[in-house]
N, C-alpha and C. Protein backbone atom coordinates (compact mmCIF):
# COMPACT_ATOMS: atom_id res chain seq x y z
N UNK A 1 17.88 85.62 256.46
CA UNK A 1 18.73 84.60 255.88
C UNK A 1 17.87 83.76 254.93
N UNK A 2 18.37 83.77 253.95
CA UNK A 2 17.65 82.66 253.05
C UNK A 2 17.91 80.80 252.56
N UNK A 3 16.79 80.02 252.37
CA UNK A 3 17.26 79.03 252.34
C UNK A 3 18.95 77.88 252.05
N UNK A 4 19.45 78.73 250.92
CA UNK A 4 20.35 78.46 250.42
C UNK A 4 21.73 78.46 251.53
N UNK A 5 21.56 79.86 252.05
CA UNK A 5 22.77 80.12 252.92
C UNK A 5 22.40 79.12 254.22
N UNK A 6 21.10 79.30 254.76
CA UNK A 6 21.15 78.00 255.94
C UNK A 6 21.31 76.76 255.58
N UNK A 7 21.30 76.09 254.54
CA UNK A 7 21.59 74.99 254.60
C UNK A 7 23.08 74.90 253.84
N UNK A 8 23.80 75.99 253.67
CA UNK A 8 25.17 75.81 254.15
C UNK A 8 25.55 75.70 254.74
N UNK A 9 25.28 76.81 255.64
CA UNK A 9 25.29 75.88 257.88
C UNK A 9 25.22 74.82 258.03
N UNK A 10 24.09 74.15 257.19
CA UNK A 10 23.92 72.96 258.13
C UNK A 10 24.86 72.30 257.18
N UNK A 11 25.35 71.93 256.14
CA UNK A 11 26.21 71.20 256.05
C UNK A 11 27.44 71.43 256.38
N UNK A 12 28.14 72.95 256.75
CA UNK A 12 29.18 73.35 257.18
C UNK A 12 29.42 72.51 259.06
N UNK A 13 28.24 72.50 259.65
CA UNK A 13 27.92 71.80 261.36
C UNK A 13 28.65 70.41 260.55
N UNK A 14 27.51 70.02 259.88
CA UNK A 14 28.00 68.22 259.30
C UNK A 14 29.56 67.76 258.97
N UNK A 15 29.45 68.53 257.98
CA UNK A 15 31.39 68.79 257.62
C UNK A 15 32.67 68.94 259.30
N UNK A 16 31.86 70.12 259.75
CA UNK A 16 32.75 69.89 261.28
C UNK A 16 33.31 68.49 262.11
N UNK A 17 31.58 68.18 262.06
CA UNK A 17 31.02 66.85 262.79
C UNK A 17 32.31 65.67 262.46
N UNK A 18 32.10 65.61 260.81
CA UNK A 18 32.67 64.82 260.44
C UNK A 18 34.27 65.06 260.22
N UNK A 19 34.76 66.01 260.34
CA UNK A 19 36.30 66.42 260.51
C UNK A 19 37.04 66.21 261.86
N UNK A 20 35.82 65.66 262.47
CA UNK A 20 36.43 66.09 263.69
C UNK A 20 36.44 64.02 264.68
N UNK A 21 35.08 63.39 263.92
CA UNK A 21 34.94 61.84 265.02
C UNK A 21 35.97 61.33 263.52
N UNK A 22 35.39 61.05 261.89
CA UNK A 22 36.30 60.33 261.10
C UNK A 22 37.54 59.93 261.37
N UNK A 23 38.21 61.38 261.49
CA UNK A 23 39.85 61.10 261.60
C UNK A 23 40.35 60.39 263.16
N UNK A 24 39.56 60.55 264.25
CA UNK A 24 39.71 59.71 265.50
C UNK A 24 38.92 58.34 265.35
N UNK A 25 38.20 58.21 264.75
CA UNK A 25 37.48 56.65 264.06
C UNK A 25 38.59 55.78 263.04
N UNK A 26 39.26 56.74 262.30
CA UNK A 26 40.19 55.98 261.86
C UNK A 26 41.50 55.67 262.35
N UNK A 27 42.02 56.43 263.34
CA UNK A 27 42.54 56.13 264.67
C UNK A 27 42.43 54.71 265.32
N UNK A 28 41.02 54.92 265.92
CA UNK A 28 41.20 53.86 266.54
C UNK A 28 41.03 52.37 265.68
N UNK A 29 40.69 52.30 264.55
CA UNK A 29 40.67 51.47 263.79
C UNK A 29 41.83 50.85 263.68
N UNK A 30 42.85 51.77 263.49
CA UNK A 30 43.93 51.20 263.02
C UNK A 30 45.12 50.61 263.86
N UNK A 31 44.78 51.34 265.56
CA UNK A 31 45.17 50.52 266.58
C UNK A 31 44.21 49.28 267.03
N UNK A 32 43.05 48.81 266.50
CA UNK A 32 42.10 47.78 266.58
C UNK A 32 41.63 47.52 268.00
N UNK A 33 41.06 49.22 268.33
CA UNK A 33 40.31 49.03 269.31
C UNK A 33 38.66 49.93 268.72
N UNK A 34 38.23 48.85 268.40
CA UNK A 34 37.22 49.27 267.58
C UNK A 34 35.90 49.34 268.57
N UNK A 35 35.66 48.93 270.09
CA UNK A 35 34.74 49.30 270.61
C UNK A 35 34.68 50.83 270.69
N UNK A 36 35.74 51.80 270.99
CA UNK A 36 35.91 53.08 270.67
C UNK A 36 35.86 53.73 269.44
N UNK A 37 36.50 53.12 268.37
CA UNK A 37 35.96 53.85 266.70
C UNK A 37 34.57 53.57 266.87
N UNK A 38 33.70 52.37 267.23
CA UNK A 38 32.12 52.72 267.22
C UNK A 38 31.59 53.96 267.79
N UNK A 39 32.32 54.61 268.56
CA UNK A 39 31.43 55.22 269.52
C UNK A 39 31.79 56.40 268.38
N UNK A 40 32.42 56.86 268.03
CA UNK A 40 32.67 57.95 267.20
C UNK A 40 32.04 57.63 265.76
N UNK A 41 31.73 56.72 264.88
CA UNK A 41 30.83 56.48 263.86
C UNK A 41 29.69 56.64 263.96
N UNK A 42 29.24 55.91 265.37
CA UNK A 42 28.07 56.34 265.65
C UNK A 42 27.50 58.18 266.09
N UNK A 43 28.34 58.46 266.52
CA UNK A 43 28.14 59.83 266.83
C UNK A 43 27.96 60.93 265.03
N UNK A 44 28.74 60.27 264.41
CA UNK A 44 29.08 61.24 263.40
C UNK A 44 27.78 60.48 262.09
N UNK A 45 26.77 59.23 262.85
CA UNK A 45 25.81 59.05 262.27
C UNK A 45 24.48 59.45 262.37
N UNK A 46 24.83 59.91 264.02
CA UNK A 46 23.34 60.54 264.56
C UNK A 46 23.56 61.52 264.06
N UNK A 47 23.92 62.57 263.80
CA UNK A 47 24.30 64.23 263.70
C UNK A 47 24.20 63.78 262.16
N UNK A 48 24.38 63.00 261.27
CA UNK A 48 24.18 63.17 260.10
C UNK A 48 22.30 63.35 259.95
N UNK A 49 22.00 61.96 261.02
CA UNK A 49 20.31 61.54 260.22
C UNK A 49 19.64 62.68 261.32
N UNK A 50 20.00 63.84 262.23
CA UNK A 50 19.57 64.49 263.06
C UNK A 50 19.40 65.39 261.61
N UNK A 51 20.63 66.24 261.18
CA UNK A 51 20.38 67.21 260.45
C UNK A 51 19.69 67.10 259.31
N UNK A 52 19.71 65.80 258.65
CA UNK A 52 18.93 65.29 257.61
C UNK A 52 17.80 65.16 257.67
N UNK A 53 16.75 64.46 258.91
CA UNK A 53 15.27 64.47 259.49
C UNK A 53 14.79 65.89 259.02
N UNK A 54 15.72 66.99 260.47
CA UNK A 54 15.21 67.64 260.42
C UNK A 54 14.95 68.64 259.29
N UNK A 55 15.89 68.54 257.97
CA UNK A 55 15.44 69.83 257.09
C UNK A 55 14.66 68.79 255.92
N UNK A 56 14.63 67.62 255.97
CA UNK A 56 13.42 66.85 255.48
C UNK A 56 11.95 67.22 255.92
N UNK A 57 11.64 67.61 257.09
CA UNK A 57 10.93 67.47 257.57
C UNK A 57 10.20 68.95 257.47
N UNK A 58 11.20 70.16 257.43
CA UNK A 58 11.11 71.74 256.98
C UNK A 58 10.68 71.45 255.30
N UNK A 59 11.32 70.82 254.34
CA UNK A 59 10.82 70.67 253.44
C UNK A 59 9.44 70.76 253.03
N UNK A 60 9.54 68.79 253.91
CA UNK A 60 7.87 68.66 253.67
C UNK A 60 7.15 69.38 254.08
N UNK A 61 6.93 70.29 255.48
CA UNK A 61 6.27 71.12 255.83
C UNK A 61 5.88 72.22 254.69
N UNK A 62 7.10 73.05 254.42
CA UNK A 62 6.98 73.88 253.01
C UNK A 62 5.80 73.34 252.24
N UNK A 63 6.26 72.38 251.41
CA UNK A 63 5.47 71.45 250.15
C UNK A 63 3.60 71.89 250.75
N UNK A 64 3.82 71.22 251.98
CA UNK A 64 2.37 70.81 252.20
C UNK A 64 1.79 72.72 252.80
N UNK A 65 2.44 73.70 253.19
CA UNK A 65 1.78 74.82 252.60
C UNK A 65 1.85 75.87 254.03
N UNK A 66 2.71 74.91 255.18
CA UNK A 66 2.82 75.22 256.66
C UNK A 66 3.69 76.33 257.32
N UNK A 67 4.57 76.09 256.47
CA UNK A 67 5.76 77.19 256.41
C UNK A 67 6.45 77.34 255.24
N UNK A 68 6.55 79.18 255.56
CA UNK A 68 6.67 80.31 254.35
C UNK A 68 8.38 79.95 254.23
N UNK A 69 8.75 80.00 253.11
CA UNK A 69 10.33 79.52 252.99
C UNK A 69 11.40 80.59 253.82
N UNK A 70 12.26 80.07 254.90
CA UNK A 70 12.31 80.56 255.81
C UNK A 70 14.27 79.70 255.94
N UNK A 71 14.82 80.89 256.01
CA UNK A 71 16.04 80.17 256.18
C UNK A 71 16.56 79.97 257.93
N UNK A 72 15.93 80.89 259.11
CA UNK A 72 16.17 80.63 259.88
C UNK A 72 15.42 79.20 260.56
N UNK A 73 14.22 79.40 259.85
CA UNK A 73 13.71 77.75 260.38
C UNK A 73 14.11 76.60 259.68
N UNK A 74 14.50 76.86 258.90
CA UNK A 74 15.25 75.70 258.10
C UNK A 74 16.65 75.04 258.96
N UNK A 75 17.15 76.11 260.03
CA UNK A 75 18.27 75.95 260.38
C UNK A 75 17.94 75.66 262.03
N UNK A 76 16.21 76.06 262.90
CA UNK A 76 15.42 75.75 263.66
C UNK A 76 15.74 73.88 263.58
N UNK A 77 14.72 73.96 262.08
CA UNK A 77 14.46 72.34 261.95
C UNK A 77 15.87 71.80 262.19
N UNK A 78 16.83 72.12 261.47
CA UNK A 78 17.83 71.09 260.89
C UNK A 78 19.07 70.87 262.39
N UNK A 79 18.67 71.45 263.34
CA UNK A 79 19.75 71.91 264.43
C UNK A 79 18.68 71.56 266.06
N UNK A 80 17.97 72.40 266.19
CA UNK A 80 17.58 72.42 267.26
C UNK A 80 16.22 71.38 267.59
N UNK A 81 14.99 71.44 266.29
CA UNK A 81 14.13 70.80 266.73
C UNK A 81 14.30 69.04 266.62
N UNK A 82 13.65 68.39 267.75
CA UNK A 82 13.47 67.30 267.21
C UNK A 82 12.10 66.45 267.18
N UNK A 83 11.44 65.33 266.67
CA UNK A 83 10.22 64.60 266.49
C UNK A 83 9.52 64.68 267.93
């Protein structure tokens, strides 16, 4: 798999993520029980800066000379590993 197509995955996971807490975040918004829309913003914020860290972090690795461009680790970093 090459870079391009894994990080369609990973934004295709993100896109899910977010199809799925948004529309129940705006839910509860609009019945103004907003201790519950938090819990779903927040969820659909970790899973953003999770998948974002991690293929930041595959990047920089790349750059600096660590790993060979690699679409399954790109999708390693961006999904499974964390700091």
């Amino acid at each position: 798999m090459d870079e391009s197509k894994a990080m369609k995955c990973v934004l295709a996971v993100l896109s899910a993520v977010t199809a799925v807490c948004m529309p129940i975040f705006l839910y509860y918004v609009s019945i103004d029980l907003l201790e519950f829309a938090c819990i779903f913003a927040l969820i659909n914020m970790g899973v953003f800066w999770k998948l974002y860290l991690g293929a930041k972090r595959y990047f920089k690795q790349q750059e600096l000379g660590l790993n060979e461009p690699s679409g399954k680790r790109l999708l390693s970093y961006a999904l499974f590993e964390f700091y």
